[in-house]
Structure formats: structure tokens, C-alpha cells
Protein backbone atom coordinates (compact mmCIF):
# COMPACT_ATOMS: atom_id res chain seq x y z
CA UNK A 1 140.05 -39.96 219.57
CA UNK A 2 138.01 -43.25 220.11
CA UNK A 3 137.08 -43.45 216.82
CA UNK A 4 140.18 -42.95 215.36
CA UNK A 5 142.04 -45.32 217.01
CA UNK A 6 139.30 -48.26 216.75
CA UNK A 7 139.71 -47.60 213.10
CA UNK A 8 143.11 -47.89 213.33
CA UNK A 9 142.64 -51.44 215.45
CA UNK A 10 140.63 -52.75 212.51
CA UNK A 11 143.27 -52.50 210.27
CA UNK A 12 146.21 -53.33 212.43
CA UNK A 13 144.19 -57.09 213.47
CA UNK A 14 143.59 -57.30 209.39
CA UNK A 15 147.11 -56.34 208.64
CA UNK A 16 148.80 -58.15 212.02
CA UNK A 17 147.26 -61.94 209.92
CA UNK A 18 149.45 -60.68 206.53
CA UNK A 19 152.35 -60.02 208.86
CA UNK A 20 152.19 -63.41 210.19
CA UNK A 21 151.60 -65.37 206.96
CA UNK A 22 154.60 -63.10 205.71
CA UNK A 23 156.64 -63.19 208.73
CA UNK A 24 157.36 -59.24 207.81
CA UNK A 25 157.51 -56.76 211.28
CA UNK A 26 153.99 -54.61 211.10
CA UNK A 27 154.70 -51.37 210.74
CA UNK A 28 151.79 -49.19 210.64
CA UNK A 29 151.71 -45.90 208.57
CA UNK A 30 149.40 -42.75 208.72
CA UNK A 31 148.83 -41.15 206.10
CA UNK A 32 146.53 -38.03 206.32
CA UNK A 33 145.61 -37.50 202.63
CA UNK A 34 145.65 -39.19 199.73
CA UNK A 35 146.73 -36.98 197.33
CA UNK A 36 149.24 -36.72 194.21
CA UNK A 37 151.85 -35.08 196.84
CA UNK A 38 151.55 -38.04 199.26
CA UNK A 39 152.48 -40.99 196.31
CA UNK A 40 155.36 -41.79 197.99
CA UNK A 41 154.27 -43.42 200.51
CA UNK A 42 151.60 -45.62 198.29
CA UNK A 43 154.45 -46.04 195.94
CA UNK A 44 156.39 -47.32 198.57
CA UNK A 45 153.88 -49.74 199.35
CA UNK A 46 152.21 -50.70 196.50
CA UNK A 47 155.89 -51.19 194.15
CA UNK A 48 156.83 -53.75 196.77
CA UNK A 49 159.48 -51.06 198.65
CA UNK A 50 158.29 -51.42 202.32
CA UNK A 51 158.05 -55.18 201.84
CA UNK A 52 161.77 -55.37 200.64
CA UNK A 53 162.57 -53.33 204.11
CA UNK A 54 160.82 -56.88 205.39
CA UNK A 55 158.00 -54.43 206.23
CA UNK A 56 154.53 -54.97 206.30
CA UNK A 57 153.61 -50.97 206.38
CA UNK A 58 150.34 -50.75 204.66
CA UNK A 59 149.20 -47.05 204.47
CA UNK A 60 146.46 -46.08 206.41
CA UNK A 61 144.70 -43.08 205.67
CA UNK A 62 142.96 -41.07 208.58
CA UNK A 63 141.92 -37.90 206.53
CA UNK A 64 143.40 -35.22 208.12
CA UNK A 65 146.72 -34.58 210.31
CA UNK A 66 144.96 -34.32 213.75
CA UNK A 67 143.62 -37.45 213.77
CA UNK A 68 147.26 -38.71 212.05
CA UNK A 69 148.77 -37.37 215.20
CA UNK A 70 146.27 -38.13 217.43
CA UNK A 71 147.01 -42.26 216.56
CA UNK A 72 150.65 -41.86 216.69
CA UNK A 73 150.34 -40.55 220.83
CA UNK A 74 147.99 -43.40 221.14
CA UNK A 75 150.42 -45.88 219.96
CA UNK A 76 148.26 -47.14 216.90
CA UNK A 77 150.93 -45.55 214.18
CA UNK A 78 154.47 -45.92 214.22
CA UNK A 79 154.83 -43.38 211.92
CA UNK A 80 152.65 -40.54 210.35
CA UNK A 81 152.45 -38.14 207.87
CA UNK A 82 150.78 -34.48 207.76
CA UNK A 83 151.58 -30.82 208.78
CA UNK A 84 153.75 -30.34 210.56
CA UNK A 85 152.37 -27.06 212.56
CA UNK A 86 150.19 -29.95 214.23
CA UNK A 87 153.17 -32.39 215.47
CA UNK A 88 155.30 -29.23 216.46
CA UNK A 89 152.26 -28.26 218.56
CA UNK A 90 151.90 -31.66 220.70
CA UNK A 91 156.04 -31.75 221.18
CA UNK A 92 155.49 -28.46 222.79
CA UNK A 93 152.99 -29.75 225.40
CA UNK A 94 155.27 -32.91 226.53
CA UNK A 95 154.19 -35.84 223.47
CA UNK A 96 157.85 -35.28 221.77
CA UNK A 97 157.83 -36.37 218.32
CA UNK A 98 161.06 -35.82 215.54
CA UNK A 99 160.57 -35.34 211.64
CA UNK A 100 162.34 -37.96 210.42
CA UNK A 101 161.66 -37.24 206.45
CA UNK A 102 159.45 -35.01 204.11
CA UNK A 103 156.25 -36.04 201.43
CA UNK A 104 155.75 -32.88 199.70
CA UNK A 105 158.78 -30.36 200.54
CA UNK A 106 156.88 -26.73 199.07
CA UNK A 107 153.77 -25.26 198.26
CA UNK A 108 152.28 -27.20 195.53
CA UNK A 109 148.96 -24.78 195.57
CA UNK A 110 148.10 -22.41 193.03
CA UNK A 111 145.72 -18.94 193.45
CA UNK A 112 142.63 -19.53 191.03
CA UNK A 113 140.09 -16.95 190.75
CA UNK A 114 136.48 -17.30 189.62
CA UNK A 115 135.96 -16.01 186.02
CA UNK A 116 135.74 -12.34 187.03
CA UNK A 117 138.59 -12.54 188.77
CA UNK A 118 141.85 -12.25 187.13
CA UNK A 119 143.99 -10.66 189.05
CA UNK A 120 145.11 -9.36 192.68
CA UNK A 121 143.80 -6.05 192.94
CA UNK A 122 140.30 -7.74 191.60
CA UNK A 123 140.28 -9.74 195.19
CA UNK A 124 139.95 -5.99 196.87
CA UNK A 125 136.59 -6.37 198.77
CA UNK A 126 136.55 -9.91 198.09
CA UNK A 127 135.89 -13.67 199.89
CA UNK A 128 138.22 -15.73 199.83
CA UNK A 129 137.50 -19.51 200.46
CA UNK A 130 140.24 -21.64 202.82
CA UNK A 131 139.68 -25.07 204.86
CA UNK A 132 140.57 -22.92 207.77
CA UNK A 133 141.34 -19.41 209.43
CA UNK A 134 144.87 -20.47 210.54
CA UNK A 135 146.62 -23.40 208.35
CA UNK A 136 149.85 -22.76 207.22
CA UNK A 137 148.46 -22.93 203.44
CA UNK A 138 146.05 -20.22 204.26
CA UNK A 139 148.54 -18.45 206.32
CA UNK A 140 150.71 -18.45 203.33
CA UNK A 141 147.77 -17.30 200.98
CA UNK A 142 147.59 -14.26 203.85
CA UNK A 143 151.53 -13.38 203.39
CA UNK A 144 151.26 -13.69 199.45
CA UNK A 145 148.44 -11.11 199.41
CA UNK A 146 149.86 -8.52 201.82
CA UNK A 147 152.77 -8.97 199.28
CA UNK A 148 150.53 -7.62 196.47
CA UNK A 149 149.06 -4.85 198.67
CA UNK A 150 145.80 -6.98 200.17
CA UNK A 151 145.75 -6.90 204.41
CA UNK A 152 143.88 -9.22 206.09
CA UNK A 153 141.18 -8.89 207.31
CA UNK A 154 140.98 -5.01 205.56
CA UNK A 155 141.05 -5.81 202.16
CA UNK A 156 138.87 -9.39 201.90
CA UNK A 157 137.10 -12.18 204.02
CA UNK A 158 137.93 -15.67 204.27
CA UNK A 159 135.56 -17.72 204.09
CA UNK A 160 135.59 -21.28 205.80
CA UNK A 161 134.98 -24.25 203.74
CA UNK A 162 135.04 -27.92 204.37
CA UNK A 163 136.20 -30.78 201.58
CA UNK A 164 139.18 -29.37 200.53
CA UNK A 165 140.27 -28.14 197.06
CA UNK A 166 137.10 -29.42 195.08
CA UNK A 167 134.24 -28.21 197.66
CA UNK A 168 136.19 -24.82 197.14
CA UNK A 169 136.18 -25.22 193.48
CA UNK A 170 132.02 -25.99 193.42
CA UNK A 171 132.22 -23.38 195.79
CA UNK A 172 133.60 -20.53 193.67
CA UNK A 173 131.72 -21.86 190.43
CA UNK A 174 128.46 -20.94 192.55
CA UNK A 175 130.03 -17.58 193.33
CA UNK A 176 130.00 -18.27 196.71
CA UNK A 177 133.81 -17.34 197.32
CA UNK A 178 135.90 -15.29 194.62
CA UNK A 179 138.91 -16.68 195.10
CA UNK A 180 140.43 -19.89 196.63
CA UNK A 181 143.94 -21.96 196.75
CA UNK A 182 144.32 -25.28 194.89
CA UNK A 183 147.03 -27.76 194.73
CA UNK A 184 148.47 -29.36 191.71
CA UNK A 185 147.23 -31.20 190.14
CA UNK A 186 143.29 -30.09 190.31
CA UNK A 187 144.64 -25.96 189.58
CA UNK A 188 145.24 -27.43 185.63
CA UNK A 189 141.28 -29.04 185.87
CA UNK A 190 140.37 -25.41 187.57
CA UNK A 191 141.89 -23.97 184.49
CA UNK A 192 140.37 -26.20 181.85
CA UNK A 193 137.14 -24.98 183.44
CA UNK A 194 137.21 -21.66 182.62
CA UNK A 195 138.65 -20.29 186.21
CA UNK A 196 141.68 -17.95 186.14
CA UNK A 197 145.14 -18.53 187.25
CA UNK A 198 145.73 -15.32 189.52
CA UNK A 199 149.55 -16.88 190.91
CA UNK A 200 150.88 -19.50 193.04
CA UNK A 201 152.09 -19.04 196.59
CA UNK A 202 155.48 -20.30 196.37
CA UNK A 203 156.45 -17.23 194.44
CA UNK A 204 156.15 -15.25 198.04
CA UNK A 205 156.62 -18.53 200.33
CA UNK A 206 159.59 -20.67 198.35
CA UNK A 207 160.54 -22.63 201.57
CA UNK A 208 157.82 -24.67 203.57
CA UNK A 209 157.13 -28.33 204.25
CA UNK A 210 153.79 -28.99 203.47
CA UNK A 211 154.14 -32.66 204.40
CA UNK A 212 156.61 -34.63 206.67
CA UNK A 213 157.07 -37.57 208.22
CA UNK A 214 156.88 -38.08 212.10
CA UNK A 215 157.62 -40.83 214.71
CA UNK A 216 157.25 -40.66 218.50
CA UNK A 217 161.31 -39.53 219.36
CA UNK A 218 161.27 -42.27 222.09
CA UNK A 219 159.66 -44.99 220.01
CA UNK A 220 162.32 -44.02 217.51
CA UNK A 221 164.87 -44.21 219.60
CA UNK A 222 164.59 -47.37 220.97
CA UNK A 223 163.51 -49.06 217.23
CA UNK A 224 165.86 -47.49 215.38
CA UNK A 225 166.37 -50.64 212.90
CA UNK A 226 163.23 -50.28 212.00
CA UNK A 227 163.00 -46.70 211.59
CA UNK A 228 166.07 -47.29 209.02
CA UNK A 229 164.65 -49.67 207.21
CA UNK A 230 161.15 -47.95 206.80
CA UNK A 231 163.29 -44.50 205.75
CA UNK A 232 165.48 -47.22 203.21
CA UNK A 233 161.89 -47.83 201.47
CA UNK A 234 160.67 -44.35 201.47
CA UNK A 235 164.40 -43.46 199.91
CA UNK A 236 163.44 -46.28 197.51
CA UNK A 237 160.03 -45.16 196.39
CA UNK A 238 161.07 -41.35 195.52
CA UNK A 239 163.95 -42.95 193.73
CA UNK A 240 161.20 -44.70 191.55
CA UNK A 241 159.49 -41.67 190.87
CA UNK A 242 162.07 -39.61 189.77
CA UNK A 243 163.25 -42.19 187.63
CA UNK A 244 160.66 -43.57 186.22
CA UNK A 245 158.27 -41.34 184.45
CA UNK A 246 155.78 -43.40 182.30
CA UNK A 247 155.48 -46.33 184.82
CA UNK A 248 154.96 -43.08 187.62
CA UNK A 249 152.47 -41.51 186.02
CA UNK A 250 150.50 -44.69 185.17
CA UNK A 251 150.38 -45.30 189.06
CA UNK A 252 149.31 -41.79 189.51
CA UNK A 253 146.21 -42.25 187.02
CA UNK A 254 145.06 -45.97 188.73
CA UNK A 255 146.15 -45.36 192.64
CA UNK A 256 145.51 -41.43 193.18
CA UNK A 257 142.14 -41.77 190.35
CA UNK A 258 143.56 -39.04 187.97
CA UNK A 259 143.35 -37.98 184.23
CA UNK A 260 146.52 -39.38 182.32
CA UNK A 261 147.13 -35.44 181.26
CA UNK A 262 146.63 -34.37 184.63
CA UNK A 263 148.86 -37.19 186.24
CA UNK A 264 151.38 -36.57 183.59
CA UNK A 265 151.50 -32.94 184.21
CA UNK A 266 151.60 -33.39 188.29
CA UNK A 267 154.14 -35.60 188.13
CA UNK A 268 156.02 -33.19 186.07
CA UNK A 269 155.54 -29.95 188.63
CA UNK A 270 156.54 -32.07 191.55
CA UNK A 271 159.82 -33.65 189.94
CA UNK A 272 160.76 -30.54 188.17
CA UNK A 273 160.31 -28.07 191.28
CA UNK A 274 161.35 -30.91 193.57
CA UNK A 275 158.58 -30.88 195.81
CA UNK A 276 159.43 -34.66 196.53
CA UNK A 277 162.88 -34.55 197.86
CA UNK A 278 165.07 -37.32 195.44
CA UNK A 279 166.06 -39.08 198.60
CA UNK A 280 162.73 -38.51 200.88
CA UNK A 281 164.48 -36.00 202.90
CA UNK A 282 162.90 -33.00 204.87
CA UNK A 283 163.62 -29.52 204.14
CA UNK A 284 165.23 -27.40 207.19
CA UNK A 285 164.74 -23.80 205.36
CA UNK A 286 161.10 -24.91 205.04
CA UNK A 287 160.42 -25.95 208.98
CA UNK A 288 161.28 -22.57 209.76
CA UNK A 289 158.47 -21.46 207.91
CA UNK A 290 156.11 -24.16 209.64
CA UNK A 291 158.10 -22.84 212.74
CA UNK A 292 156.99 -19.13 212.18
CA UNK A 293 153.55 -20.13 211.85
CA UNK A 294 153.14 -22.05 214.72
CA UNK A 295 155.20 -19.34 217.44
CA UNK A 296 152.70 -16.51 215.77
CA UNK A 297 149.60 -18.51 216.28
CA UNK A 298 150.38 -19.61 219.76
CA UNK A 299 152.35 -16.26 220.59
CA UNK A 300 154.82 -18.98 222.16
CA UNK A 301 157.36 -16.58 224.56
CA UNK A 302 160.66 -17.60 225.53
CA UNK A 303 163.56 -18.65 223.02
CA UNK A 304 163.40 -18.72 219.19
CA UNK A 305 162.34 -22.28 218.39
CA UNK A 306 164.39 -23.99 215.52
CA UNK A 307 164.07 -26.94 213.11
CA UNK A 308 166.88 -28.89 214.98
CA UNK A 309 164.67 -29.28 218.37
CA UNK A 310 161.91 -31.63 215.94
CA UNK A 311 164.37 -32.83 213.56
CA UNK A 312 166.49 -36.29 213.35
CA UNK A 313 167.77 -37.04 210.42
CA UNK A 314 170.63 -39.53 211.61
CA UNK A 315 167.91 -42.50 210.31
CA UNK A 316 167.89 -41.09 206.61
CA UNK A 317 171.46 -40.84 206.80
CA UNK A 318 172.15 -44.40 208.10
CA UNK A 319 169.58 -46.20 205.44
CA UNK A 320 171.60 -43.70 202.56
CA UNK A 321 174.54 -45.53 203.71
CA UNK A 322 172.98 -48.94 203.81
CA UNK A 323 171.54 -48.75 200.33
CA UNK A 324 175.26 -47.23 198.91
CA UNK A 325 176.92 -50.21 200.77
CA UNK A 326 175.14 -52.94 198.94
């Protein structure tokens, strides 16, 4: 917790001098990955979007949504970004916080199997690799094979391992794991390598928010300028995705360090299956998923939770106005 949030000071006394020099509000913004899914928000600051807003919200990236939602209770973030089993989790034990938009609205992650694996029955008896025991992606991975006849833990292992989608891929290259999940675009490298596409879990799971947005619900409340402005930018920047291919797909290859093919063919499974909402919105049908997740994990008793208890979406609405007035 320390550690995050002197981090997070660092960068706040760097970016409170630009702010100054600017005379732009400082708006700091978590961001717990950096990956093809989360371009919005880099899009929204690097194409000049937050600064428009009067803004200065450079990102800052905290690798990983704990320590995302750790600096937003501390105060460091006024926004952040991440799972949203994690922010549901701290509103339920008194820090409220509200979605107030979405990054990736889906599952952008794709089954790949090692190259003696090419199918779902093949996984019978096998490990699986995962970056944990109880995410939502690997909880989804869980309900996709129990679809196709595999029970957990009967029918395979999973096997924990840290660094994400590529220290699984080295991983099941070794033979270490059998199986694992990666997101778009690295599942097209995966292929290229000689790995096998086995499926994709939103062909079990079609509704889940992988990635929203989150404020503090007081802090929100009482800034809510501010929160409209910063949503105005983050309408902005998936605007600019959507319509702008080429120039999007150049930013992918020099800000998220991809191949032109594979940029070019991310860009093209997140606009096509709208994994980034067109106006930056959060999906509803998906938190329930999230939702699910989170009541089973915690065996939470009393009544059914619902998206509307973390949801706000009054600021995307008023900064969709504000943008059709002018």
C-alpha cells in the first residue's frame, strides 16, 4: 500500500508542475494494464482528448487492479481502471465506489492449446495454466469447460502462473501447462507459433466487463464537472478509434509496442465485436456476470446484488449531451 501510493506521489509532484505551466485541473488516472484493450485511455491522452477536457490526466499505470484500487481509497487516483470483481469487493466493506464507464466491455481471450492439444476433450487429465484460482477470466475458462463436459477440479488442474498471457505462453511451449487463456491480440502470435486455437470464452460467457472505469461515489459526487469532462474525453477517444482505422492502428503499433499485422488485426476484433463501447459506456448485462462471480466467491448472503447499486451513469449521459450541444 506504501509503495503504491509513493509511486503514485512521484508522478502526481511531476505531473502537478505541467498542470501549473498549463493551468489544466490534475486529474490523475489508474490504469492497471497496458494492454491493446486499455488504448482508450492512452488514446485519450496521448491524441490531446483529456487536455481538450482542460485536463491534465496523464495515465498512470500500477500493474494490476488491486493496487489500482488500493490508490483510489488512498486518494492518489481520481479515477481507475481494472476488474471490476475487485472495486465491487471494497464497496461491500464500506469504501463505496460507482462504475462510471467501461475499457474493454467482453472477453477478448481466446483458449490456445499446446501443439498436442487441439481440442476439449484432449484437456481431460490436463493442467491448465491461469494468473489465478479465482479471477473472473479463469472463472469464465471454468464455466466454458463444464460447458464442453470438463468439471473442475475432476477433469484438469490449474496451474498458477505469474506474468500474464506471455509467461503462460513460454509456459506451455515448455510443456509445463497444456492449455492456457490469451487475449487478443497475442492468441494470433500464439497461433503463428504453432499452438492450437481450441475456442474462445465468449462463445459460453457473451456478457462480462473485463475492464471499467471507477471513481470514489463521494469524490464523484461532489466533482461532478470534472467527472463530465474526464467521461467527455474518454467519449472522445473511443470515437477516434472507431473512426479512424489507419491512424488507430499506427498508435497501437508505437504506444502498446505491437506488430502492424497484429495491431491491425486487434483493432479489428475489438471494433468489430465491440469490446470498446462507441461511446465509452459500461455494459449492465456484463456486471451481472462480474456480479455472479464475486457473490459465489464470497458466498455473500442476504439480497441479490445488482449492477445499479455500483453503477452511475448520469456523468456519461451529461458529457453525451455536452458534446451533441456544441
Amino acid at each position: 500500500m506504501k509503495n503504491v501510493q509513493a509511486i503514485v506521489f512521484l508522478l502526481l509532484v511531476a505531473a502537478t508542475s505541467a498542470a501549473s505551466a498549463q493551468e489544466k485541473v490534475l486529474f490523475p488516472v489508474g490504469a492497471s494494464s497496458k494492454t491493446l484493450g486499455y488504448s482508450p485511455l492512452w488514446v485519450a491522452s496521448k491524441q490531446g482528448f483529456f487536455s481538450q477536457q482542460g485536463l491534465d490526466a496523464q495515465v498512470i499505470l500500477l500493474r494490476g487492479t488491486p493496487q489500482a484500487v488500493q490508490a483510489l481509497i488512498a486518494g492518489s487516483l481520481y479515477v481507475a481502471s481494472g476488474g471490476p470483481e475487485s472495486f465491487i469487493e471494497v464497496s461491500e466493506r464500506g469504501v463505496e465506489t460507482v462504475f462510471i464507464g467501461g475499457i474493454i466491455n467482453g472477453l477478448s481471450h481466446f483458449i490456445i492449446g499446446g501443439k498436442n492439444y487441439k481440442s476439449y476433450e484432449s484437456l481431460r487429465g490436463a493442467t491448465l495454466g491461469g494468473s489465478s484460482l479465482t479471477g473472473g477470466t479463469v472463472t469464465a475458462l471454468k464455466q466454458v469447460l463444464k460447458a464442453k463436459g470438463l468439471e473442475y477440479p475432476r477433469d484438469y488442474n490449474i496451474l498458477v502462473i505469474a506474468g500474464g498471457s506471455s509467461a503462460n505462453l513460454a509456459a506451455m511451449a515448455s510443456g509445463q501447462i497444456a492449455a492456457t487463456t490469451v487475449a487478443v491480440p497475442l492468441n494470433f502470435a500464439a497461433e503463428e507459433a504453432g499452438f492450437n486455437l481450441i475456442g474462445r470464452l465468449a462463445e459460453v460467457v457473451p456478457n462480462y466487463e473485463q475492464t471499467a472505469v471507477a471513481a470514489k461515489r463521494s469524490w464523484a459526487e461532489k466533482n461532478r464537472p470534472l467527472v463530465v469532462r474526464f467521461m467527455k474525453a474518454m467519449i472522445q477517444a473511443h470515437r477516434w478509434l472507431y473512426a479512424n482505422k489507419e491512424l488507430a492502428v499506427d498508435f497501437l503499433v508505437k504506444e502498446m509496442k505491437l506488430k502492424p499485422a497484429y495491431a491491425r488485426k486487434g483493432w479489428e476484433y475489438y471494433t468489430e465485436n465491440q469490446l470498446w463501447h462507441p461511446d465509452g459506456d459500461v455494459t449492465l448485462e456484463g456486471l451481472k456476470y462480474n456480479i455472479q462471480i464475486y457473490s459465489e466467491q464470497t458466498q455473500s448472503k442476504g439480497p441479490p446484488l445488482t449492477p445499479a447499486k455500483y453503477v452511475d451513469q448520469s456523468y456519461l449521459k451529461e458529457a453525451l449531451k455536452q458534446l451533441a450541444a456544441k
